[in-house]
N, C-alpha and C. Protein backbone atom coordinates (compact mmCIF):
# COMPACT_ATOMS: atom_id res chain seq x y z
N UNK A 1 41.88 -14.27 4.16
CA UNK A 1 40.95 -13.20 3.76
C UNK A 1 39.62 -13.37 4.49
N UNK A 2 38.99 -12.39 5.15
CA UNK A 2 37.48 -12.52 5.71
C UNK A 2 36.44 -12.70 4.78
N UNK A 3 35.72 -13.05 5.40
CA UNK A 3 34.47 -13.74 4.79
C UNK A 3 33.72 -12.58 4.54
N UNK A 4 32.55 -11.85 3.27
CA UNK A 4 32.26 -11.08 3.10
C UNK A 4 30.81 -10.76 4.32
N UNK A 5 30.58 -9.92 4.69
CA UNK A 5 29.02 -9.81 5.71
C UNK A 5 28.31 -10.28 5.01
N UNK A 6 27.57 -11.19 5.86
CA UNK A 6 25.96 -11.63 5.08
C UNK A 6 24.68 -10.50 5.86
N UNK A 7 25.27 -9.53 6.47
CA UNK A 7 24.59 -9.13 7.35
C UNK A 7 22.98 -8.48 6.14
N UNK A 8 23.49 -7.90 5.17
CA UNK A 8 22.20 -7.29 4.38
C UNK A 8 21.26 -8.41 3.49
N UNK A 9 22.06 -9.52 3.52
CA UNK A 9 21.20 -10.55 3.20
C UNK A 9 20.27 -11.44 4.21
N UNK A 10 21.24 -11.27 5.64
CA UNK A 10 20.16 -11.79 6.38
C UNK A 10 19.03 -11.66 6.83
N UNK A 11 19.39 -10.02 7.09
CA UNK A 11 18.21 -8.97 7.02
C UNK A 11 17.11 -8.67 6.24
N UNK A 12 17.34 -9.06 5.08
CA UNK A 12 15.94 -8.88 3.91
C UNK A 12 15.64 -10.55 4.20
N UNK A 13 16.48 -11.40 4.49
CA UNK A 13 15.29 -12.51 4.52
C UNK A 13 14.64 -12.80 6.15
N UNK A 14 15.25 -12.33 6.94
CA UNK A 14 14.34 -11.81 8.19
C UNK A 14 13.26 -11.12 7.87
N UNK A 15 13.47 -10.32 6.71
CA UNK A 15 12.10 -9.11 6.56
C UNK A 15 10.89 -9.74 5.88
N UNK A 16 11.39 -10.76 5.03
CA UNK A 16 10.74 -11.90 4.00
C UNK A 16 10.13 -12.67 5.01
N UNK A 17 10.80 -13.50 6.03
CA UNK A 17 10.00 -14.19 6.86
C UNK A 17 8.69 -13.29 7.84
N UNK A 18 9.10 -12.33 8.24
CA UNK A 18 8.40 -11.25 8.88
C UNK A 18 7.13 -10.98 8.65
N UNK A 19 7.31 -10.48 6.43
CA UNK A 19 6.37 -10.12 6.17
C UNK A 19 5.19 -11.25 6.00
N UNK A 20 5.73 -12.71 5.60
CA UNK A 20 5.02 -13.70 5.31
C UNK A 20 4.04 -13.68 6.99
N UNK A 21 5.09 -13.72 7.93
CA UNK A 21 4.32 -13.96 9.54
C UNK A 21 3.12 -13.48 9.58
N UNK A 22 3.51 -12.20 9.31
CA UNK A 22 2.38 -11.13 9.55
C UNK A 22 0.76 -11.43 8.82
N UNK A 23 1.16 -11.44 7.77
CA UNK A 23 0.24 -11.84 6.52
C UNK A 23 -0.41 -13.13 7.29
N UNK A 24 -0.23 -14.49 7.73
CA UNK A 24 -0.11 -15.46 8.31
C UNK A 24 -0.80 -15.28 9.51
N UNK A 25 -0.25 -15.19 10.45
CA UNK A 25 -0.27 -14.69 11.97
C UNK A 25 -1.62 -13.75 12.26
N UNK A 26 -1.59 -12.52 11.94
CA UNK A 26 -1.67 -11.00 11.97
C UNK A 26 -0.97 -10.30 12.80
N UNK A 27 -0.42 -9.49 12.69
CA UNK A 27 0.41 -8.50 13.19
C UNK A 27 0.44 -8.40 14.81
N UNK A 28 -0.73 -8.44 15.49
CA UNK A 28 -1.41 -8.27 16.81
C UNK A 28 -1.25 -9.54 17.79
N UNK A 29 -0.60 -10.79 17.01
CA UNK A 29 -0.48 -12.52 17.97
C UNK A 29 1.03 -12.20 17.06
N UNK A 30 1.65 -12.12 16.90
CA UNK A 30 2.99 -12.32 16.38
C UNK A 30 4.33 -12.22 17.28
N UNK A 31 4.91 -12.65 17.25
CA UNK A 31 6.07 -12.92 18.28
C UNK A 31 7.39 -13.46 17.77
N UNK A 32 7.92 -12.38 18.40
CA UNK A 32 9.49 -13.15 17.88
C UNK A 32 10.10 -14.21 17.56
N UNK A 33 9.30 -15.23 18.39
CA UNK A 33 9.79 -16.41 18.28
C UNK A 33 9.19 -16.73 17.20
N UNK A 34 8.37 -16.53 16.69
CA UNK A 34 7.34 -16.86 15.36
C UNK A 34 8.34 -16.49 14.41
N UNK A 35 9.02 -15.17 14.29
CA UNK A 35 10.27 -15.27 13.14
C UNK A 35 11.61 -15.84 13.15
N UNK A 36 11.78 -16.28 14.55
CA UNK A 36 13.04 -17.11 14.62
C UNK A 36 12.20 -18.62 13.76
N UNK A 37 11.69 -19.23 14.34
CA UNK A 37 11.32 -20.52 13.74
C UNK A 37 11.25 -20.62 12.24
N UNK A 38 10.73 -19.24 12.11
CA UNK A 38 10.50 -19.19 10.29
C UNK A 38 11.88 -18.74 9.77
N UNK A 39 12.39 -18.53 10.63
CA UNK A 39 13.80 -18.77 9.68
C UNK A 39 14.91 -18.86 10.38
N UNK A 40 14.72 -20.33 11.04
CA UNK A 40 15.20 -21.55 11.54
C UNK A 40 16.62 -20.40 12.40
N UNK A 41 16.61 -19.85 12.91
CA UNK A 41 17.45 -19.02 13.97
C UNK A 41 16.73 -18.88 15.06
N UNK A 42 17.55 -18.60 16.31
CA UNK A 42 16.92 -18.25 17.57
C UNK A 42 16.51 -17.20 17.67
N UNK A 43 16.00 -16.55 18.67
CA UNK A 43 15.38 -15.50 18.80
C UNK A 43 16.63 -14.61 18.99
N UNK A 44 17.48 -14.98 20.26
CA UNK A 44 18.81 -14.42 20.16
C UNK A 44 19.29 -13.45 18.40
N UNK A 45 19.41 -14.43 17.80
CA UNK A 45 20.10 -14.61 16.65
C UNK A 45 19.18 -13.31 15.77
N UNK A 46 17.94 -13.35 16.02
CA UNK A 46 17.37 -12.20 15.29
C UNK A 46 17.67 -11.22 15.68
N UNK A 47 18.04 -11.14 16.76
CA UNK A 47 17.85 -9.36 17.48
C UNK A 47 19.44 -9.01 17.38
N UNK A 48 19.90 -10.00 16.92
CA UNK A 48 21.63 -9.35 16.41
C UNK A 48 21.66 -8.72 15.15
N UNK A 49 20.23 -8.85 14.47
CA UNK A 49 20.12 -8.16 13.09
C UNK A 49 19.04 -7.02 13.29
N UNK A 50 18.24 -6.99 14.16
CA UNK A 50 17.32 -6.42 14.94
C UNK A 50 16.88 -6.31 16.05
N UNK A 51 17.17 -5.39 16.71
CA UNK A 51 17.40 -4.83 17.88
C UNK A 51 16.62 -5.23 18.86
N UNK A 52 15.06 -5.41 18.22
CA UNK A 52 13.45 -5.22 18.38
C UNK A 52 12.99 -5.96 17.24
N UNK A 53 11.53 -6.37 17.77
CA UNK A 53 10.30 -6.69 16.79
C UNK A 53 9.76 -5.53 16.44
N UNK A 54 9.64 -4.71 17.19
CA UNK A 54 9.16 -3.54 16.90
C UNK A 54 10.15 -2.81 15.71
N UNK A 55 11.37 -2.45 15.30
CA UNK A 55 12.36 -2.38 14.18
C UNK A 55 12.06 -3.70 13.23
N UNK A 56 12.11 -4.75 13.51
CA UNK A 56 12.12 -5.60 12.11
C UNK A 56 10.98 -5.19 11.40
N UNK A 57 9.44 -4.92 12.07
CA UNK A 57 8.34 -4.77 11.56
C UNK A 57 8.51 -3.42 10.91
N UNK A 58 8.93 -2.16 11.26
CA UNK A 58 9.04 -1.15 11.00
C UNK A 58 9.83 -1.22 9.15
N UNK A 59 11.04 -2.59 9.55
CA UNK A 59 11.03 -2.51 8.09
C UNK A 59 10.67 -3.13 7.48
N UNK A 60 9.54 -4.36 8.17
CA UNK A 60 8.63 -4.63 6.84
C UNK A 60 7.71 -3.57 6.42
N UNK A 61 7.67 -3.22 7.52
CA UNK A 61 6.53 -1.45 6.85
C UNK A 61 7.17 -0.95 5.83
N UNK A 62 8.21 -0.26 6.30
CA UNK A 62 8.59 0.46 5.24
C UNK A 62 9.30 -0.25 3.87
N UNK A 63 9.75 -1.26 3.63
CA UNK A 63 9.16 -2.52 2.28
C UNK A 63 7.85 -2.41 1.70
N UNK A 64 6.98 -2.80 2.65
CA UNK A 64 5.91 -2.88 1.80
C UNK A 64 4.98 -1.37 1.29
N UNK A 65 5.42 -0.59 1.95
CA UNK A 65 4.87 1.18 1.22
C UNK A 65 5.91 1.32 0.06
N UNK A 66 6.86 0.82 0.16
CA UNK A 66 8.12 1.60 -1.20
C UNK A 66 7.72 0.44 -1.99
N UNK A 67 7.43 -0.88 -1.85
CA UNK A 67 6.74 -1.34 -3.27
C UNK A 67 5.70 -1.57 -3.54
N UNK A 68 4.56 -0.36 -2.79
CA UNK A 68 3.03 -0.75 -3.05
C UNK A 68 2.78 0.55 -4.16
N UNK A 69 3.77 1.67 -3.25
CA UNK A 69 3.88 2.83 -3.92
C UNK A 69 4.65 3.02 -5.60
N UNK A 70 5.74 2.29 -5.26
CA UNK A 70 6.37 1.98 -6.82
C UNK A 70 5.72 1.37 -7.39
N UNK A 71 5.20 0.41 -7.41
CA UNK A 71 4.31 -0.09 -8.36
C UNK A 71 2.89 0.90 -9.21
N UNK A 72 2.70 1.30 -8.33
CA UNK A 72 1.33 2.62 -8.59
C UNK A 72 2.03 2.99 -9.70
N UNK A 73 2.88 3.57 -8.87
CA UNK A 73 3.20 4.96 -9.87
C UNK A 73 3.80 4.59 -10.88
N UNK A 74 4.53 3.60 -11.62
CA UNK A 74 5.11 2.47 -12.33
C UNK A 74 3.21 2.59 -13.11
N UNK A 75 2.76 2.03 -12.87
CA UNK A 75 1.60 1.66 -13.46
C UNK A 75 0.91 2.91 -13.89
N UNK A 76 0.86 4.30 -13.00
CA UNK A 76 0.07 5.44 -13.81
C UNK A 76 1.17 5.77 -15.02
N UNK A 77 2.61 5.77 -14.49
CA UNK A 77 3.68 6.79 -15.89
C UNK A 77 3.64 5.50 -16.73
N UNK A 78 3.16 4.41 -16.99
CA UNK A 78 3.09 4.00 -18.48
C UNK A 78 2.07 3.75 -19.31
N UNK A 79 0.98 5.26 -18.78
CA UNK A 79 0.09 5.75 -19.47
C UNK A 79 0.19 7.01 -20.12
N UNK A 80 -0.12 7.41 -21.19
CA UNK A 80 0.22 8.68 -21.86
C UNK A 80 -0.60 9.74 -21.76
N UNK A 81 -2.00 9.65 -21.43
CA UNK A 81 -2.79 10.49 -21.01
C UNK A 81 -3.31 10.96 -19.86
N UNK A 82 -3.91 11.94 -19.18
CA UNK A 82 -4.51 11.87 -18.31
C UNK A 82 -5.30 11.08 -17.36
N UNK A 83 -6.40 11.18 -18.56
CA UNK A 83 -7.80 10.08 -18.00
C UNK A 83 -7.28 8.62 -17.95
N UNK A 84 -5.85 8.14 -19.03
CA UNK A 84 -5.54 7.14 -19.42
C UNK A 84 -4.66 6.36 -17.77
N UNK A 85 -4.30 7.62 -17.15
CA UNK A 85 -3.61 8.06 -15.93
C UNK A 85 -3.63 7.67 -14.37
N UNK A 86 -5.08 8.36 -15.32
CA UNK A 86 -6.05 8.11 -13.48
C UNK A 86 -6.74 6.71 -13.48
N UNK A 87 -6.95 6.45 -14.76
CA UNK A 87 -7.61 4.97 -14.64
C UNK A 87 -6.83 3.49 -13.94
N UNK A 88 -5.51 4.06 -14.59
CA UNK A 88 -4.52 3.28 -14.31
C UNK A 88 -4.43 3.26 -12.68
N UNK A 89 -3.91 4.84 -12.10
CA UNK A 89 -4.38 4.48 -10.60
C UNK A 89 -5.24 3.99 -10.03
N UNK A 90 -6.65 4.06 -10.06
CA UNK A 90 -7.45 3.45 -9.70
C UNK A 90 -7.54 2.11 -9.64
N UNK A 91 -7.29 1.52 -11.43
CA UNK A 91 -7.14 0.13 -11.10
C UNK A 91 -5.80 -0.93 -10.16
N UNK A 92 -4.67 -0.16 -9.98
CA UNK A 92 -3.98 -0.35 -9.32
C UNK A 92 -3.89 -0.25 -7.85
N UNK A 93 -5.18 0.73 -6.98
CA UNK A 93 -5.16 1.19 -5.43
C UNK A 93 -5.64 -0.01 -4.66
N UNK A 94 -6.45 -0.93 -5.45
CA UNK A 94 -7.45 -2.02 -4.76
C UNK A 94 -6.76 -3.40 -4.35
N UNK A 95 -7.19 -4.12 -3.33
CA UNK A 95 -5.95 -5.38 -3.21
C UNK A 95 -7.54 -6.03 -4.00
N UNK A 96 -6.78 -7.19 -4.25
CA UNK A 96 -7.01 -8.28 -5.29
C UNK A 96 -8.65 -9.15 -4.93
N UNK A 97 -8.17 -9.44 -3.15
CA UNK A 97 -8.75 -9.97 -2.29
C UNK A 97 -8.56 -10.36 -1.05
N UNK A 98 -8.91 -11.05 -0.54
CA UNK A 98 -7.88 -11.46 1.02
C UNK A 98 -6.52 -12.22 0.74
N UNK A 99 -6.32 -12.26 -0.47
CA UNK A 99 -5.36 -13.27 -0.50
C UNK A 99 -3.97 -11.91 -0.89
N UNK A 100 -3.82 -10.94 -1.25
CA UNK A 100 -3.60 -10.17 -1.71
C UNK A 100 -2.52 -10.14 -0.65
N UNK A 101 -1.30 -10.55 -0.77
CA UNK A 101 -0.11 -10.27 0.45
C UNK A 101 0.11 -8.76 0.71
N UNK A 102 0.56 -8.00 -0.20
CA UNK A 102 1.14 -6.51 -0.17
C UNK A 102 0.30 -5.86 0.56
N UNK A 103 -1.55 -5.42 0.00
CA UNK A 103 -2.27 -4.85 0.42
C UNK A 103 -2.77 -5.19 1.83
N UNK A 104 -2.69 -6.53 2.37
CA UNK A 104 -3.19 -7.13 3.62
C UNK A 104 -2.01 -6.67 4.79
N UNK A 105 -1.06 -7.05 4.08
CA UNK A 105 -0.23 -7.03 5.04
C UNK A 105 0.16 -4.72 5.26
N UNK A 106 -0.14 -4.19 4.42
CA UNK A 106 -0.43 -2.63 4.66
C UNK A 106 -1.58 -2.56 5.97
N UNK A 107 -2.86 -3.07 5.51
CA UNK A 107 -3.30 -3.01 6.36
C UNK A 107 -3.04 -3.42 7.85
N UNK A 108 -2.47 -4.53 8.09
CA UNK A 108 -1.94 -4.99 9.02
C UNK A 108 -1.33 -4.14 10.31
N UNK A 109 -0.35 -3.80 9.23
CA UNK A 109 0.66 -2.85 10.13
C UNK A 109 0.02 -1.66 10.85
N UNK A 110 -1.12 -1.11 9.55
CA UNK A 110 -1.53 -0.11 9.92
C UNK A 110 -2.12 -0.10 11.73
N UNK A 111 -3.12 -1.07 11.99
CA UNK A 111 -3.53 -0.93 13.37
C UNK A 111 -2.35 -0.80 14.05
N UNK A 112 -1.21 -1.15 14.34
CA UNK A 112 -0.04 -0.39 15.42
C UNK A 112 0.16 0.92 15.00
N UNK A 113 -0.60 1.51 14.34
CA UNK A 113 -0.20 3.15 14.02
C UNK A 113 -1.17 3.88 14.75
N UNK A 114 -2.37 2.99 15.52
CA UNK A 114 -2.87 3.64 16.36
C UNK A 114 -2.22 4.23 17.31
N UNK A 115 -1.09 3.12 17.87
CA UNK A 115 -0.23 3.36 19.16
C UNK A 115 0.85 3.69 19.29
N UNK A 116 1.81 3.61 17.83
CA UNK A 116 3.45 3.95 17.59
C UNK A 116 3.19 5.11 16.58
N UNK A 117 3.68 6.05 17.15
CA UNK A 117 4.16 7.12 16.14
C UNK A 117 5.35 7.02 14.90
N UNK A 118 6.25 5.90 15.28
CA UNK A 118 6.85 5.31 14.18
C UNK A 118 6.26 4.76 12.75
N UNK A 119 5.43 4.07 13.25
CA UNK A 119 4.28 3.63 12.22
C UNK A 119 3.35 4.13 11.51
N UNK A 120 2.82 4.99 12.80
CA UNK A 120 1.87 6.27 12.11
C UNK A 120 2.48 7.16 11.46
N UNK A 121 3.87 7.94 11.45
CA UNK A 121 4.49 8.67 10.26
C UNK A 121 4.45 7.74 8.77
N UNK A 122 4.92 6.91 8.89
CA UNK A 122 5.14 5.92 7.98
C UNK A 122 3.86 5.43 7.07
N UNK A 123 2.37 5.52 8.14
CA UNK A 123 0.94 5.32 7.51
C UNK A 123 0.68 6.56 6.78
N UNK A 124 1.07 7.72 7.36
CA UNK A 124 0.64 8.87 6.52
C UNK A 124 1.34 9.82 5.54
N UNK A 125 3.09 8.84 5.60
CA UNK A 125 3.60 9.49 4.22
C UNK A 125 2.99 8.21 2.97
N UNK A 126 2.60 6.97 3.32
CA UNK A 126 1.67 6.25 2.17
C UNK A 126 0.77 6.88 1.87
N UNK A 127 -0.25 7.73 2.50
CA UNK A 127 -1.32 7.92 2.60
C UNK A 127 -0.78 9.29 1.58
N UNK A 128 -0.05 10.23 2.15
CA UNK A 128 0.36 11.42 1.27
C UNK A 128 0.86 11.44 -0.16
N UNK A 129 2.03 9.57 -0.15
CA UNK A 129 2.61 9.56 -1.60
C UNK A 129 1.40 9.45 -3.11
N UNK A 130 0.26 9.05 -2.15
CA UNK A 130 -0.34 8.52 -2.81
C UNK A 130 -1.34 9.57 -3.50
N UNK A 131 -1.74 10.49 -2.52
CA UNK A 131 -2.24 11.98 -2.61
C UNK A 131 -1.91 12.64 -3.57
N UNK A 132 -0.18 12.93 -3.69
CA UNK A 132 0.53 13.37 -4.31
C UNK A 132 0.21 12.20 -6.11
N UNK A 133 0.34 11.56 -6.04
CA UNK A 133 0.35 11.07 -7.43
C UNK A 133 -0.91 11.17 -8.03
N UNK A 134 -2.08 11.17 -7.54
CA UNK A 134 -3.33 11.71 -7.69
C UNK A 134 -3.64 12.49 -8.31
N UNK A 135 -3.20 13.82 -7.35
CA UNK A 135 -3.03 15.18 -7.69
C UNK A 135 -2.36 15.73 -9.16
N UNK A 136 -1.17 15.55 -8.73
CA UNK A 136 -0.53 15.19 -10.46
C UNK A 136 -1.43 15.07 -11.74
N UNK A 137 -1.63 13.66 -10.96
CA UNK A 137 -2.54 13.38 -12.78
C UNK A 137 -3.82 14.25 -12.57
N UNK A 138 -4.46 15.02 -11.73
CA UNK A 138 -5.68 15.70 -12.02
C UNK A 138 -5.17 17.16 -12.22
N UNK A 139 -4.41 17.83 -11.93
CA UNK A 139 -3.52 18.69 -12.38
C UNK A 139 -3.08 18.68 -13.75
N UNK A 140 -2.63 17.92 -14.05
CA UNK A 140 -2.15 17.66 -15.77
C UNK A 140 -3.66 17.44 -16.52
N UNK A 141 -4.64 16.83 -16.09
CA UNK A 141 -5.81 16.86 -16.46
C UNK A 141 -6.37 18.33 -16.86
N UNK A 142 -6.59 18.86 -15.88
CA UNK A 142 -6.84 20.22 -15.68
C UNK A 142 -6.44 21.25 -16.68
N UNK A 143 -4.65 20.85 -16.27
CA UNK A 143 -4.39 21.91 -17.33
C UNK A 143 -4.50 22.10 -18.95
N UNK A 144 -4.92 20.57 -19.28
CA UNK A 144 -4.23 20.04 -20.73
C UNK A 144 -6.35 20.66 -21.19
N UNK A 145 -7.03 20.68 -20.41
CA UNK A 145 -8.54 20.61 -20.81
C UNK A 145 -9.42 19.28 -20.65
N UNK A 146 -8.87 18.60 -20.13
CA UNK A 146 -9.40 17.33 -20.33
C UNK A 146 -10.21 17.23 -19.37
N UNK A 147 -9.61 17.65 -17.86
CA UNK A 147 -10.60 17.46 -17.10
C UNK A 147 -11.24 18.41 -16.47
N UNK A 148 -12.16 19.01 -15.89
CA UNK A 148 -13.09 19.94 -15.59
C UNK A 148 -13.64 19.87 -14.07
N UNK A 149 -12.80 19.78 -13.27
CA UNK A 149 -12.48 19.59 -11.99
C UNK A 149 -13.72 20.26 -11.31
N UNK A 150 -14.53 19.49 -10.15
CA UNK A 150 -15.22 20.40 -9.70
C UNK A 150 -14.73 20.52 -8.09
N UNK A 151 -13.77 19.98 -8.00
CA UNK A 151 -13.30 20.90 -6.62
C UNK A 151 -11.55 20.81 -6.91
N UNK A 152 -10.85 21.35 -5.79
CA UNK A 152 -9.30 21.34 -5.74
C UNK A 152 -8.96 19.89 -6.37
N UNK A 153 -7.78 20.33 -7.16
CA UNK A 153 -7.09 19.03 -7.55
C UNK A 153 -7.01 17.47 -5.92
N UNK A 154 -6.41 18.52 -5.02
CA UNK A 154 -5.77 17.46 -3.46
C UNK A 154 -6.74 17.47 -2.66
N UNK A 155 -8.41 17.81 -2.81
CA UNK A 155 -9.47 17.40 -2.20
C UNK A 155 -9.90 16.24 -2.85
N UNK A 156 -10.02 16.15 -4.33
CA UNK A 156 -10.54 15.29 -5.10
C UNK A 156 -9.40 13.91 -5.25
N UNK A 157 -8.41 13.96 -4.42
CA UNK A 157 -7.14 13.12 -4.43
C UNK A 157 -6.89 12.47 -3.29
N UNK A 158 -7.31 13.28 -2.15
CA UNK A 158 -7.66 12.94 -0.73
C UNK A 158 -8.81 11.99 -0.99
N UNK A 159 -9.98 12.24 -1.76
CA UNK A 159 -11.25 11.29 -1.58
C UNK A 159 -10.62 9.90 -2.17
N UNK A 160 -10.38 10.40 -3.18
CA UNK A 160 -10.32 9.47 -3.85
C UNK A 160 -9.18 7.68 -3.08
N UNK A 161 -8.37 8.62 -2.26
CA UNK A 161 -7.22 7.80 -1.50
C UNK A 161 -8.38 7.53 0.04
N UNK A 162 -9.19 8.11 0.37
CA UNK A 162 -10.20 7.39 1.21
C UNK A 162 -11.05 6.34 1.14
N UNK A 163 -11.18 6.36 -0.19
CA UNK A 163 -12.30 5.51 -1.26
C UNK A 163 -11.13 4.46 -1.03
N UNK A 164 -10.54 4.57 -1.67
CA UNK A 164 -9.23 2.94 -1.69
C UNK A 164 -9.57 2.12 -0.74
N UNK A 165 -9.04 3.04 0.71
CA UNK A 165 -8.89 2.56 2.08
C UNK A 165 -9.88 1.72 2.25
N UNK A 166 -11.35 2.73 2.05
CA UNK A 166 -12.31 2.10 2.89
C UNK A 166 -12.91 0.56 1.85
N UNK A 167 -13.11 0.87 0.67
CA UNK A 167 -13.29 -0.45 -0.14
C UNK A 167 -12.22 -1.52 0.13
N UNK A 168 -10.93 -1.11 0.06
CA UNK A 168 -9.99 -2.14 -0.19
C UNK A 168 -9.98 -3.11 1.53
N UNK A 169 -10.44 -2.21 2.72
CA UNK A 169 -10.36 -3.10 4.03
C UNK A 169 -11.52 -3.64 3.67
N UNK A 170 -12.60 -3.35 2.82
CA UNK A 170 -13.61 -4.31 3.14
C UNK A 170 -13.00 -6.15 1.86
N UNK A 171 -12.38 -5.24 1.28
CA UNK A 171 -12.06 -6.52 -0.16
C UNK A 171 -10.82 -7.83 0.66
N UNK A 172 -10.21 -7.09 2.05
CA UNK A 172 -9.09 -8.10 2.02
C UNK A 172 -10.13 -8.69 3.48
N UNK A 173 -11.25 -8.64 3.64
CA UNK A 173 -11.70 -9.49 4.77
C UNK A 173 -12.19 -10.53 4.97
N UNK A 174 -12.27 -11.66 5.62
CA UNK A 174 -12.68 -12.99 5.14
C UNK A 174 -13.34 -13.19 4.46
N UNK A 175 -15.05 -12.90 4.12
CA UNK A 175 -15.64 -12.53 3.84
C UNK A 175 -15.88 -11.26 2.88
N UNK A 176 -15.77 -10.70 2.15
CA UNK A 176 -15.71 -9.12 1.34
C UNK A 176 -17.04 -9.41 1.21
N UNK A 177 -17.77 -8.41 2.11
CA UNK A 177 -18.97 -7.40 1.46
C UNK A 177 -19.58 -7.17 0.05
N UNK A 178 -18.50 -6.82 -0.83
CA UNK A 178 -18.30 -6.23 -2.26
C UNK A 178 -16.92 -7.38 -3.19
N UNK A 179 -17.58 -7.19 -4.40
CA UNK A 179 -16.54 -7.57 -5.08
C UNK A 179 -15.64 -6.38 -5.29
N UNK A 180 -14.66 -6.84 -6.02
CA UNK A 180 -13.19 -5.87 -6.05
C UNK A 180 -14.30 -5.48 -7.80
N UNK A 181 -14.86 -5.65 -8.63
CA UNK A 181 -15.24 -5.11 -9.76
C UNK A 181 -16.42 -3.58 -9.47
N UNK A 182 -17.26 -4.07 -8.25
CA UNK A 182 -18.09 -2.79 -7.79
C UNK A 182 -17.07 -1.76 -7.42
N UNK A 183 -15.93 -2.09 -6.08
CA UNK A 183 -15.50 -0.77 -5.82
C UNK A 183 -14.66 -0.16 -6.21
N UNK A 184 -14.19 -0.78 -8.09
CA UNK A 184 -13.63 -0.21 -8.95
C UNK A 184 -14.76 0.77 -9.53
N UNK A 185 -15.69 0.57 -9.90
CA UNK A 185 -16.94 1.01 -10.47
C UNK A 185 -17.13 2.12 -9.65
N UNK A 186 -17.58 2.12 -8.47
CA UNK A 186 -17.79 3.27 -7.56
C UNK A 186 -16.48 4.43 -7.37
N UNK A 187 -15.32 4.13 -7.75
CA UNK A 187 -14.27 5.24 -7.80
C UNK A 187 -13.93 5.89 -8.81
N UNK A 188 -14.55 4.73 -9.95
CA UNK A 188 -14.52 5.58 -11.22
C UNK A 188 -16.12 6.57 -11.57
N UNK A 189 -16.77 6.20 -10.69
CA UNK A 189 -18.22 6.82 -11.09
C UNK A 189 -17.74 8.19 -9.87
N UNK A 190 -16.99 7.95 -9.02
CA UNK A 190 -16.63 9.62 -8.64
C UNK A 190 -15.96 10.23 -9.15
N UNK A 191 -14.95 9.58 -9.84
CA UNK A 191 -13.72 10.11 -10.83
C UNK A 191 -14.22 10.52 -11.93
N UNK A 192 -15.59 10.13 -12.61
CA UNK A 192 -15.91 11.20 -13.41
C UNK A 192 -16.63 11.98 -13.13
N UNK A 193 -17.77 11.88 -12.08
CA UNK A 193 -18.08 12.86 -11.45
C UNK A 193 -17.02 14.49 -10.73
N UNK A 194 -15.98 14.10 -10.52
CA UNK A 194 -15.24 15.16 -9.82
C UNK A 194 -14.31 15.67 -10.97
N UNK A 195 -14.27 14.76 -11.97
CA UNK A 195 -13.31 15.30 -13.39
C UNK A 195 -14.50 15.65 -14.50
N UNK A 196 -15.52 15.31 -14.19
CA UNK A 196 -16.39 15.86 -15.67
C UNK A 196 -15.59 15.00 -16.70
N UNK A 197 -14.98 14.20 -17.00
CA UNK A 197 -14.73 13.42 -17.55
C UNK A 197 -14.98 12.35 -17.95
N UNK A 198 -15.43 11.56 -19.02
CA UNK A 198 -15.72 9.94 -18.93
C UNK A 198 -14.50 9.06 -19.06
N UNK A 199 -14.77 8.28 -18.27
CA UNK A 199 -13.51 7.44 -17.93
C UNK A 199 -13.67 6.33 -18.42
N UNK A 200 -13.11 4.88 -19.05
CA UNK A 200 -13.44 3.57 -19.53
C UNK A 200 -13.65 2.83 -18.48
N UNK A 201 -14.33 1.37 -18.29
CA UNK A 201 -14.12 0.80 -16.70
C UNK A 201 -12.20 0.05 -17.22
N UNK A 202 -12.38 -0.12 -15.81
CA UNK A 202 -10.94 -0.78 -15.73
C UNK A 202 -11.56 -2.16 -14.68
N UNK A 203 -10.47 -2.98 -14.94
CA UNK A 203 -10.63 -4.72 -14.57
C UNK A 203 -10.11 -4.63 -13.48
C-alpha cells in the first residue's frame, strides 16, 4: 500500500518556517536558502513544494490576511451591539508592538506590493475586507439609531482602516513613537466624532 502524501503538511510547515523568516529576517534580505535551513531541507527540496520564493511568500501572505481578518471579525460578531461592535474592531486593528508576529509580518509583505501585482491584489482585498466589516457595523449603527453618522458609512470605514495602518506601522517599529493605548484613544475619539456616538475606551 502507498504511503499517504505529506505534500499539504509539508507545505504549511514551509509556510510556518517562512512566516517566522520573514518576521526574523525582513522580507527584503530573505532567501531561499534561509527557508531551507529553517527547515532543515535543501533549497532543491523546497521548490518541489514551491515553485518560487516568490509563491511560498505569496502564501504566507495570503495566511496571514485570512487569519488577521478572521480574527477581527471573530472579535466584532461576539459583540451584540453596534457601538459594542465597533469598539471591538478597533481594539482588535492595532498590533500589540514590534513583537506582534501577525501584524509585522502584514506589514512586511506589504513593501513587495509596491512591485508585484500579486501582492498588491492581495494588500488591497485586506485593506477592502476590512472596509467592508467597518461599514457593516456603521450601517447597522445607523440604521438601529444609535449612530448619527456624519459622513458615508465606507468614507468613515476607509478612515478609519487608514488610521490602523498609519498608527499600527508606527507601533511595530523599533522604537514606537506612540504607545498602542494613545492610538487606540485617537480612533476612538474619531469614531465618536464620525458616529456622534460615545464609545467606552477599549485596552
Amino acid at each position: 500500500m502507498a504511503r499517504p502524501s505529506r505534500a499539504s503538511e509539508r507545505r504549511a510547515e514551509l509556510v510556518a518556517v517562512a512566516r517566522r523568516a520573514v518576521v526574523d529576517r525582513g522580507v527584503l534580505d530573505l532567501r531561499l536558502r534561509d527557508i531551507a535551513d529553517g527547515a532543515g531541507m535543501s533549497s532543491g527540496s523546497v521548490l518541489y513544494y514551491f515553485p518560487s520564493l516568490a509563491e511560498l511568500l505569496q502564501e504566507v501572505q495570503r495566511d496571514a490576511v485570512e487569519r488577521f481578518c478572521d480574527a477581527r471579525e471573530r472579535e466584532a460578531s461576539s459583540e451584540l451591539t453596534p457601538p459594542a461592535r465597533l469598539r471591538a474592531m478597533i481594539g482588535s486593528g492595532l498590533p500589540t508592538g514590534p513583537d506582534d508576529e501577525l501584524c509585522v509580518l502584514l506589514y512586511e509583505l506589504g513593501t513587495i506590493a509596491r512591485r508585484d501585482p500579486a501582492y498588491a491584489a492581495r494588500h488591497i482585498a485586506l485593506y477592502e475586507r476590512q472596509v467592508r466589516c467597518y461599514t457593516a457595523i456603521l450601517e447597522a449603527g445607523a440604521a438601529t439609531g444609535v449612530f448619527d453618522l456624519t459622513d458615508q458609512a465606507v468614507t468613515i470605514a476607509r478612515n478609519l482602516v487608514a488610521l490602523e495602518d498609519g498608527y499600527g506601522l508606527h507601533l511595530t517599529q523599533a522604537v514606537a513613537p506612540l504607545e498602542r493605548a494613545t492610538a487606540v484613544a485617537m480612533l476612538l475619539a474619531y469614531a465618536r466624532t464620525s458616529t456622534r456616538c460615545a464609545l467606552e475606551d477599549v485596552s
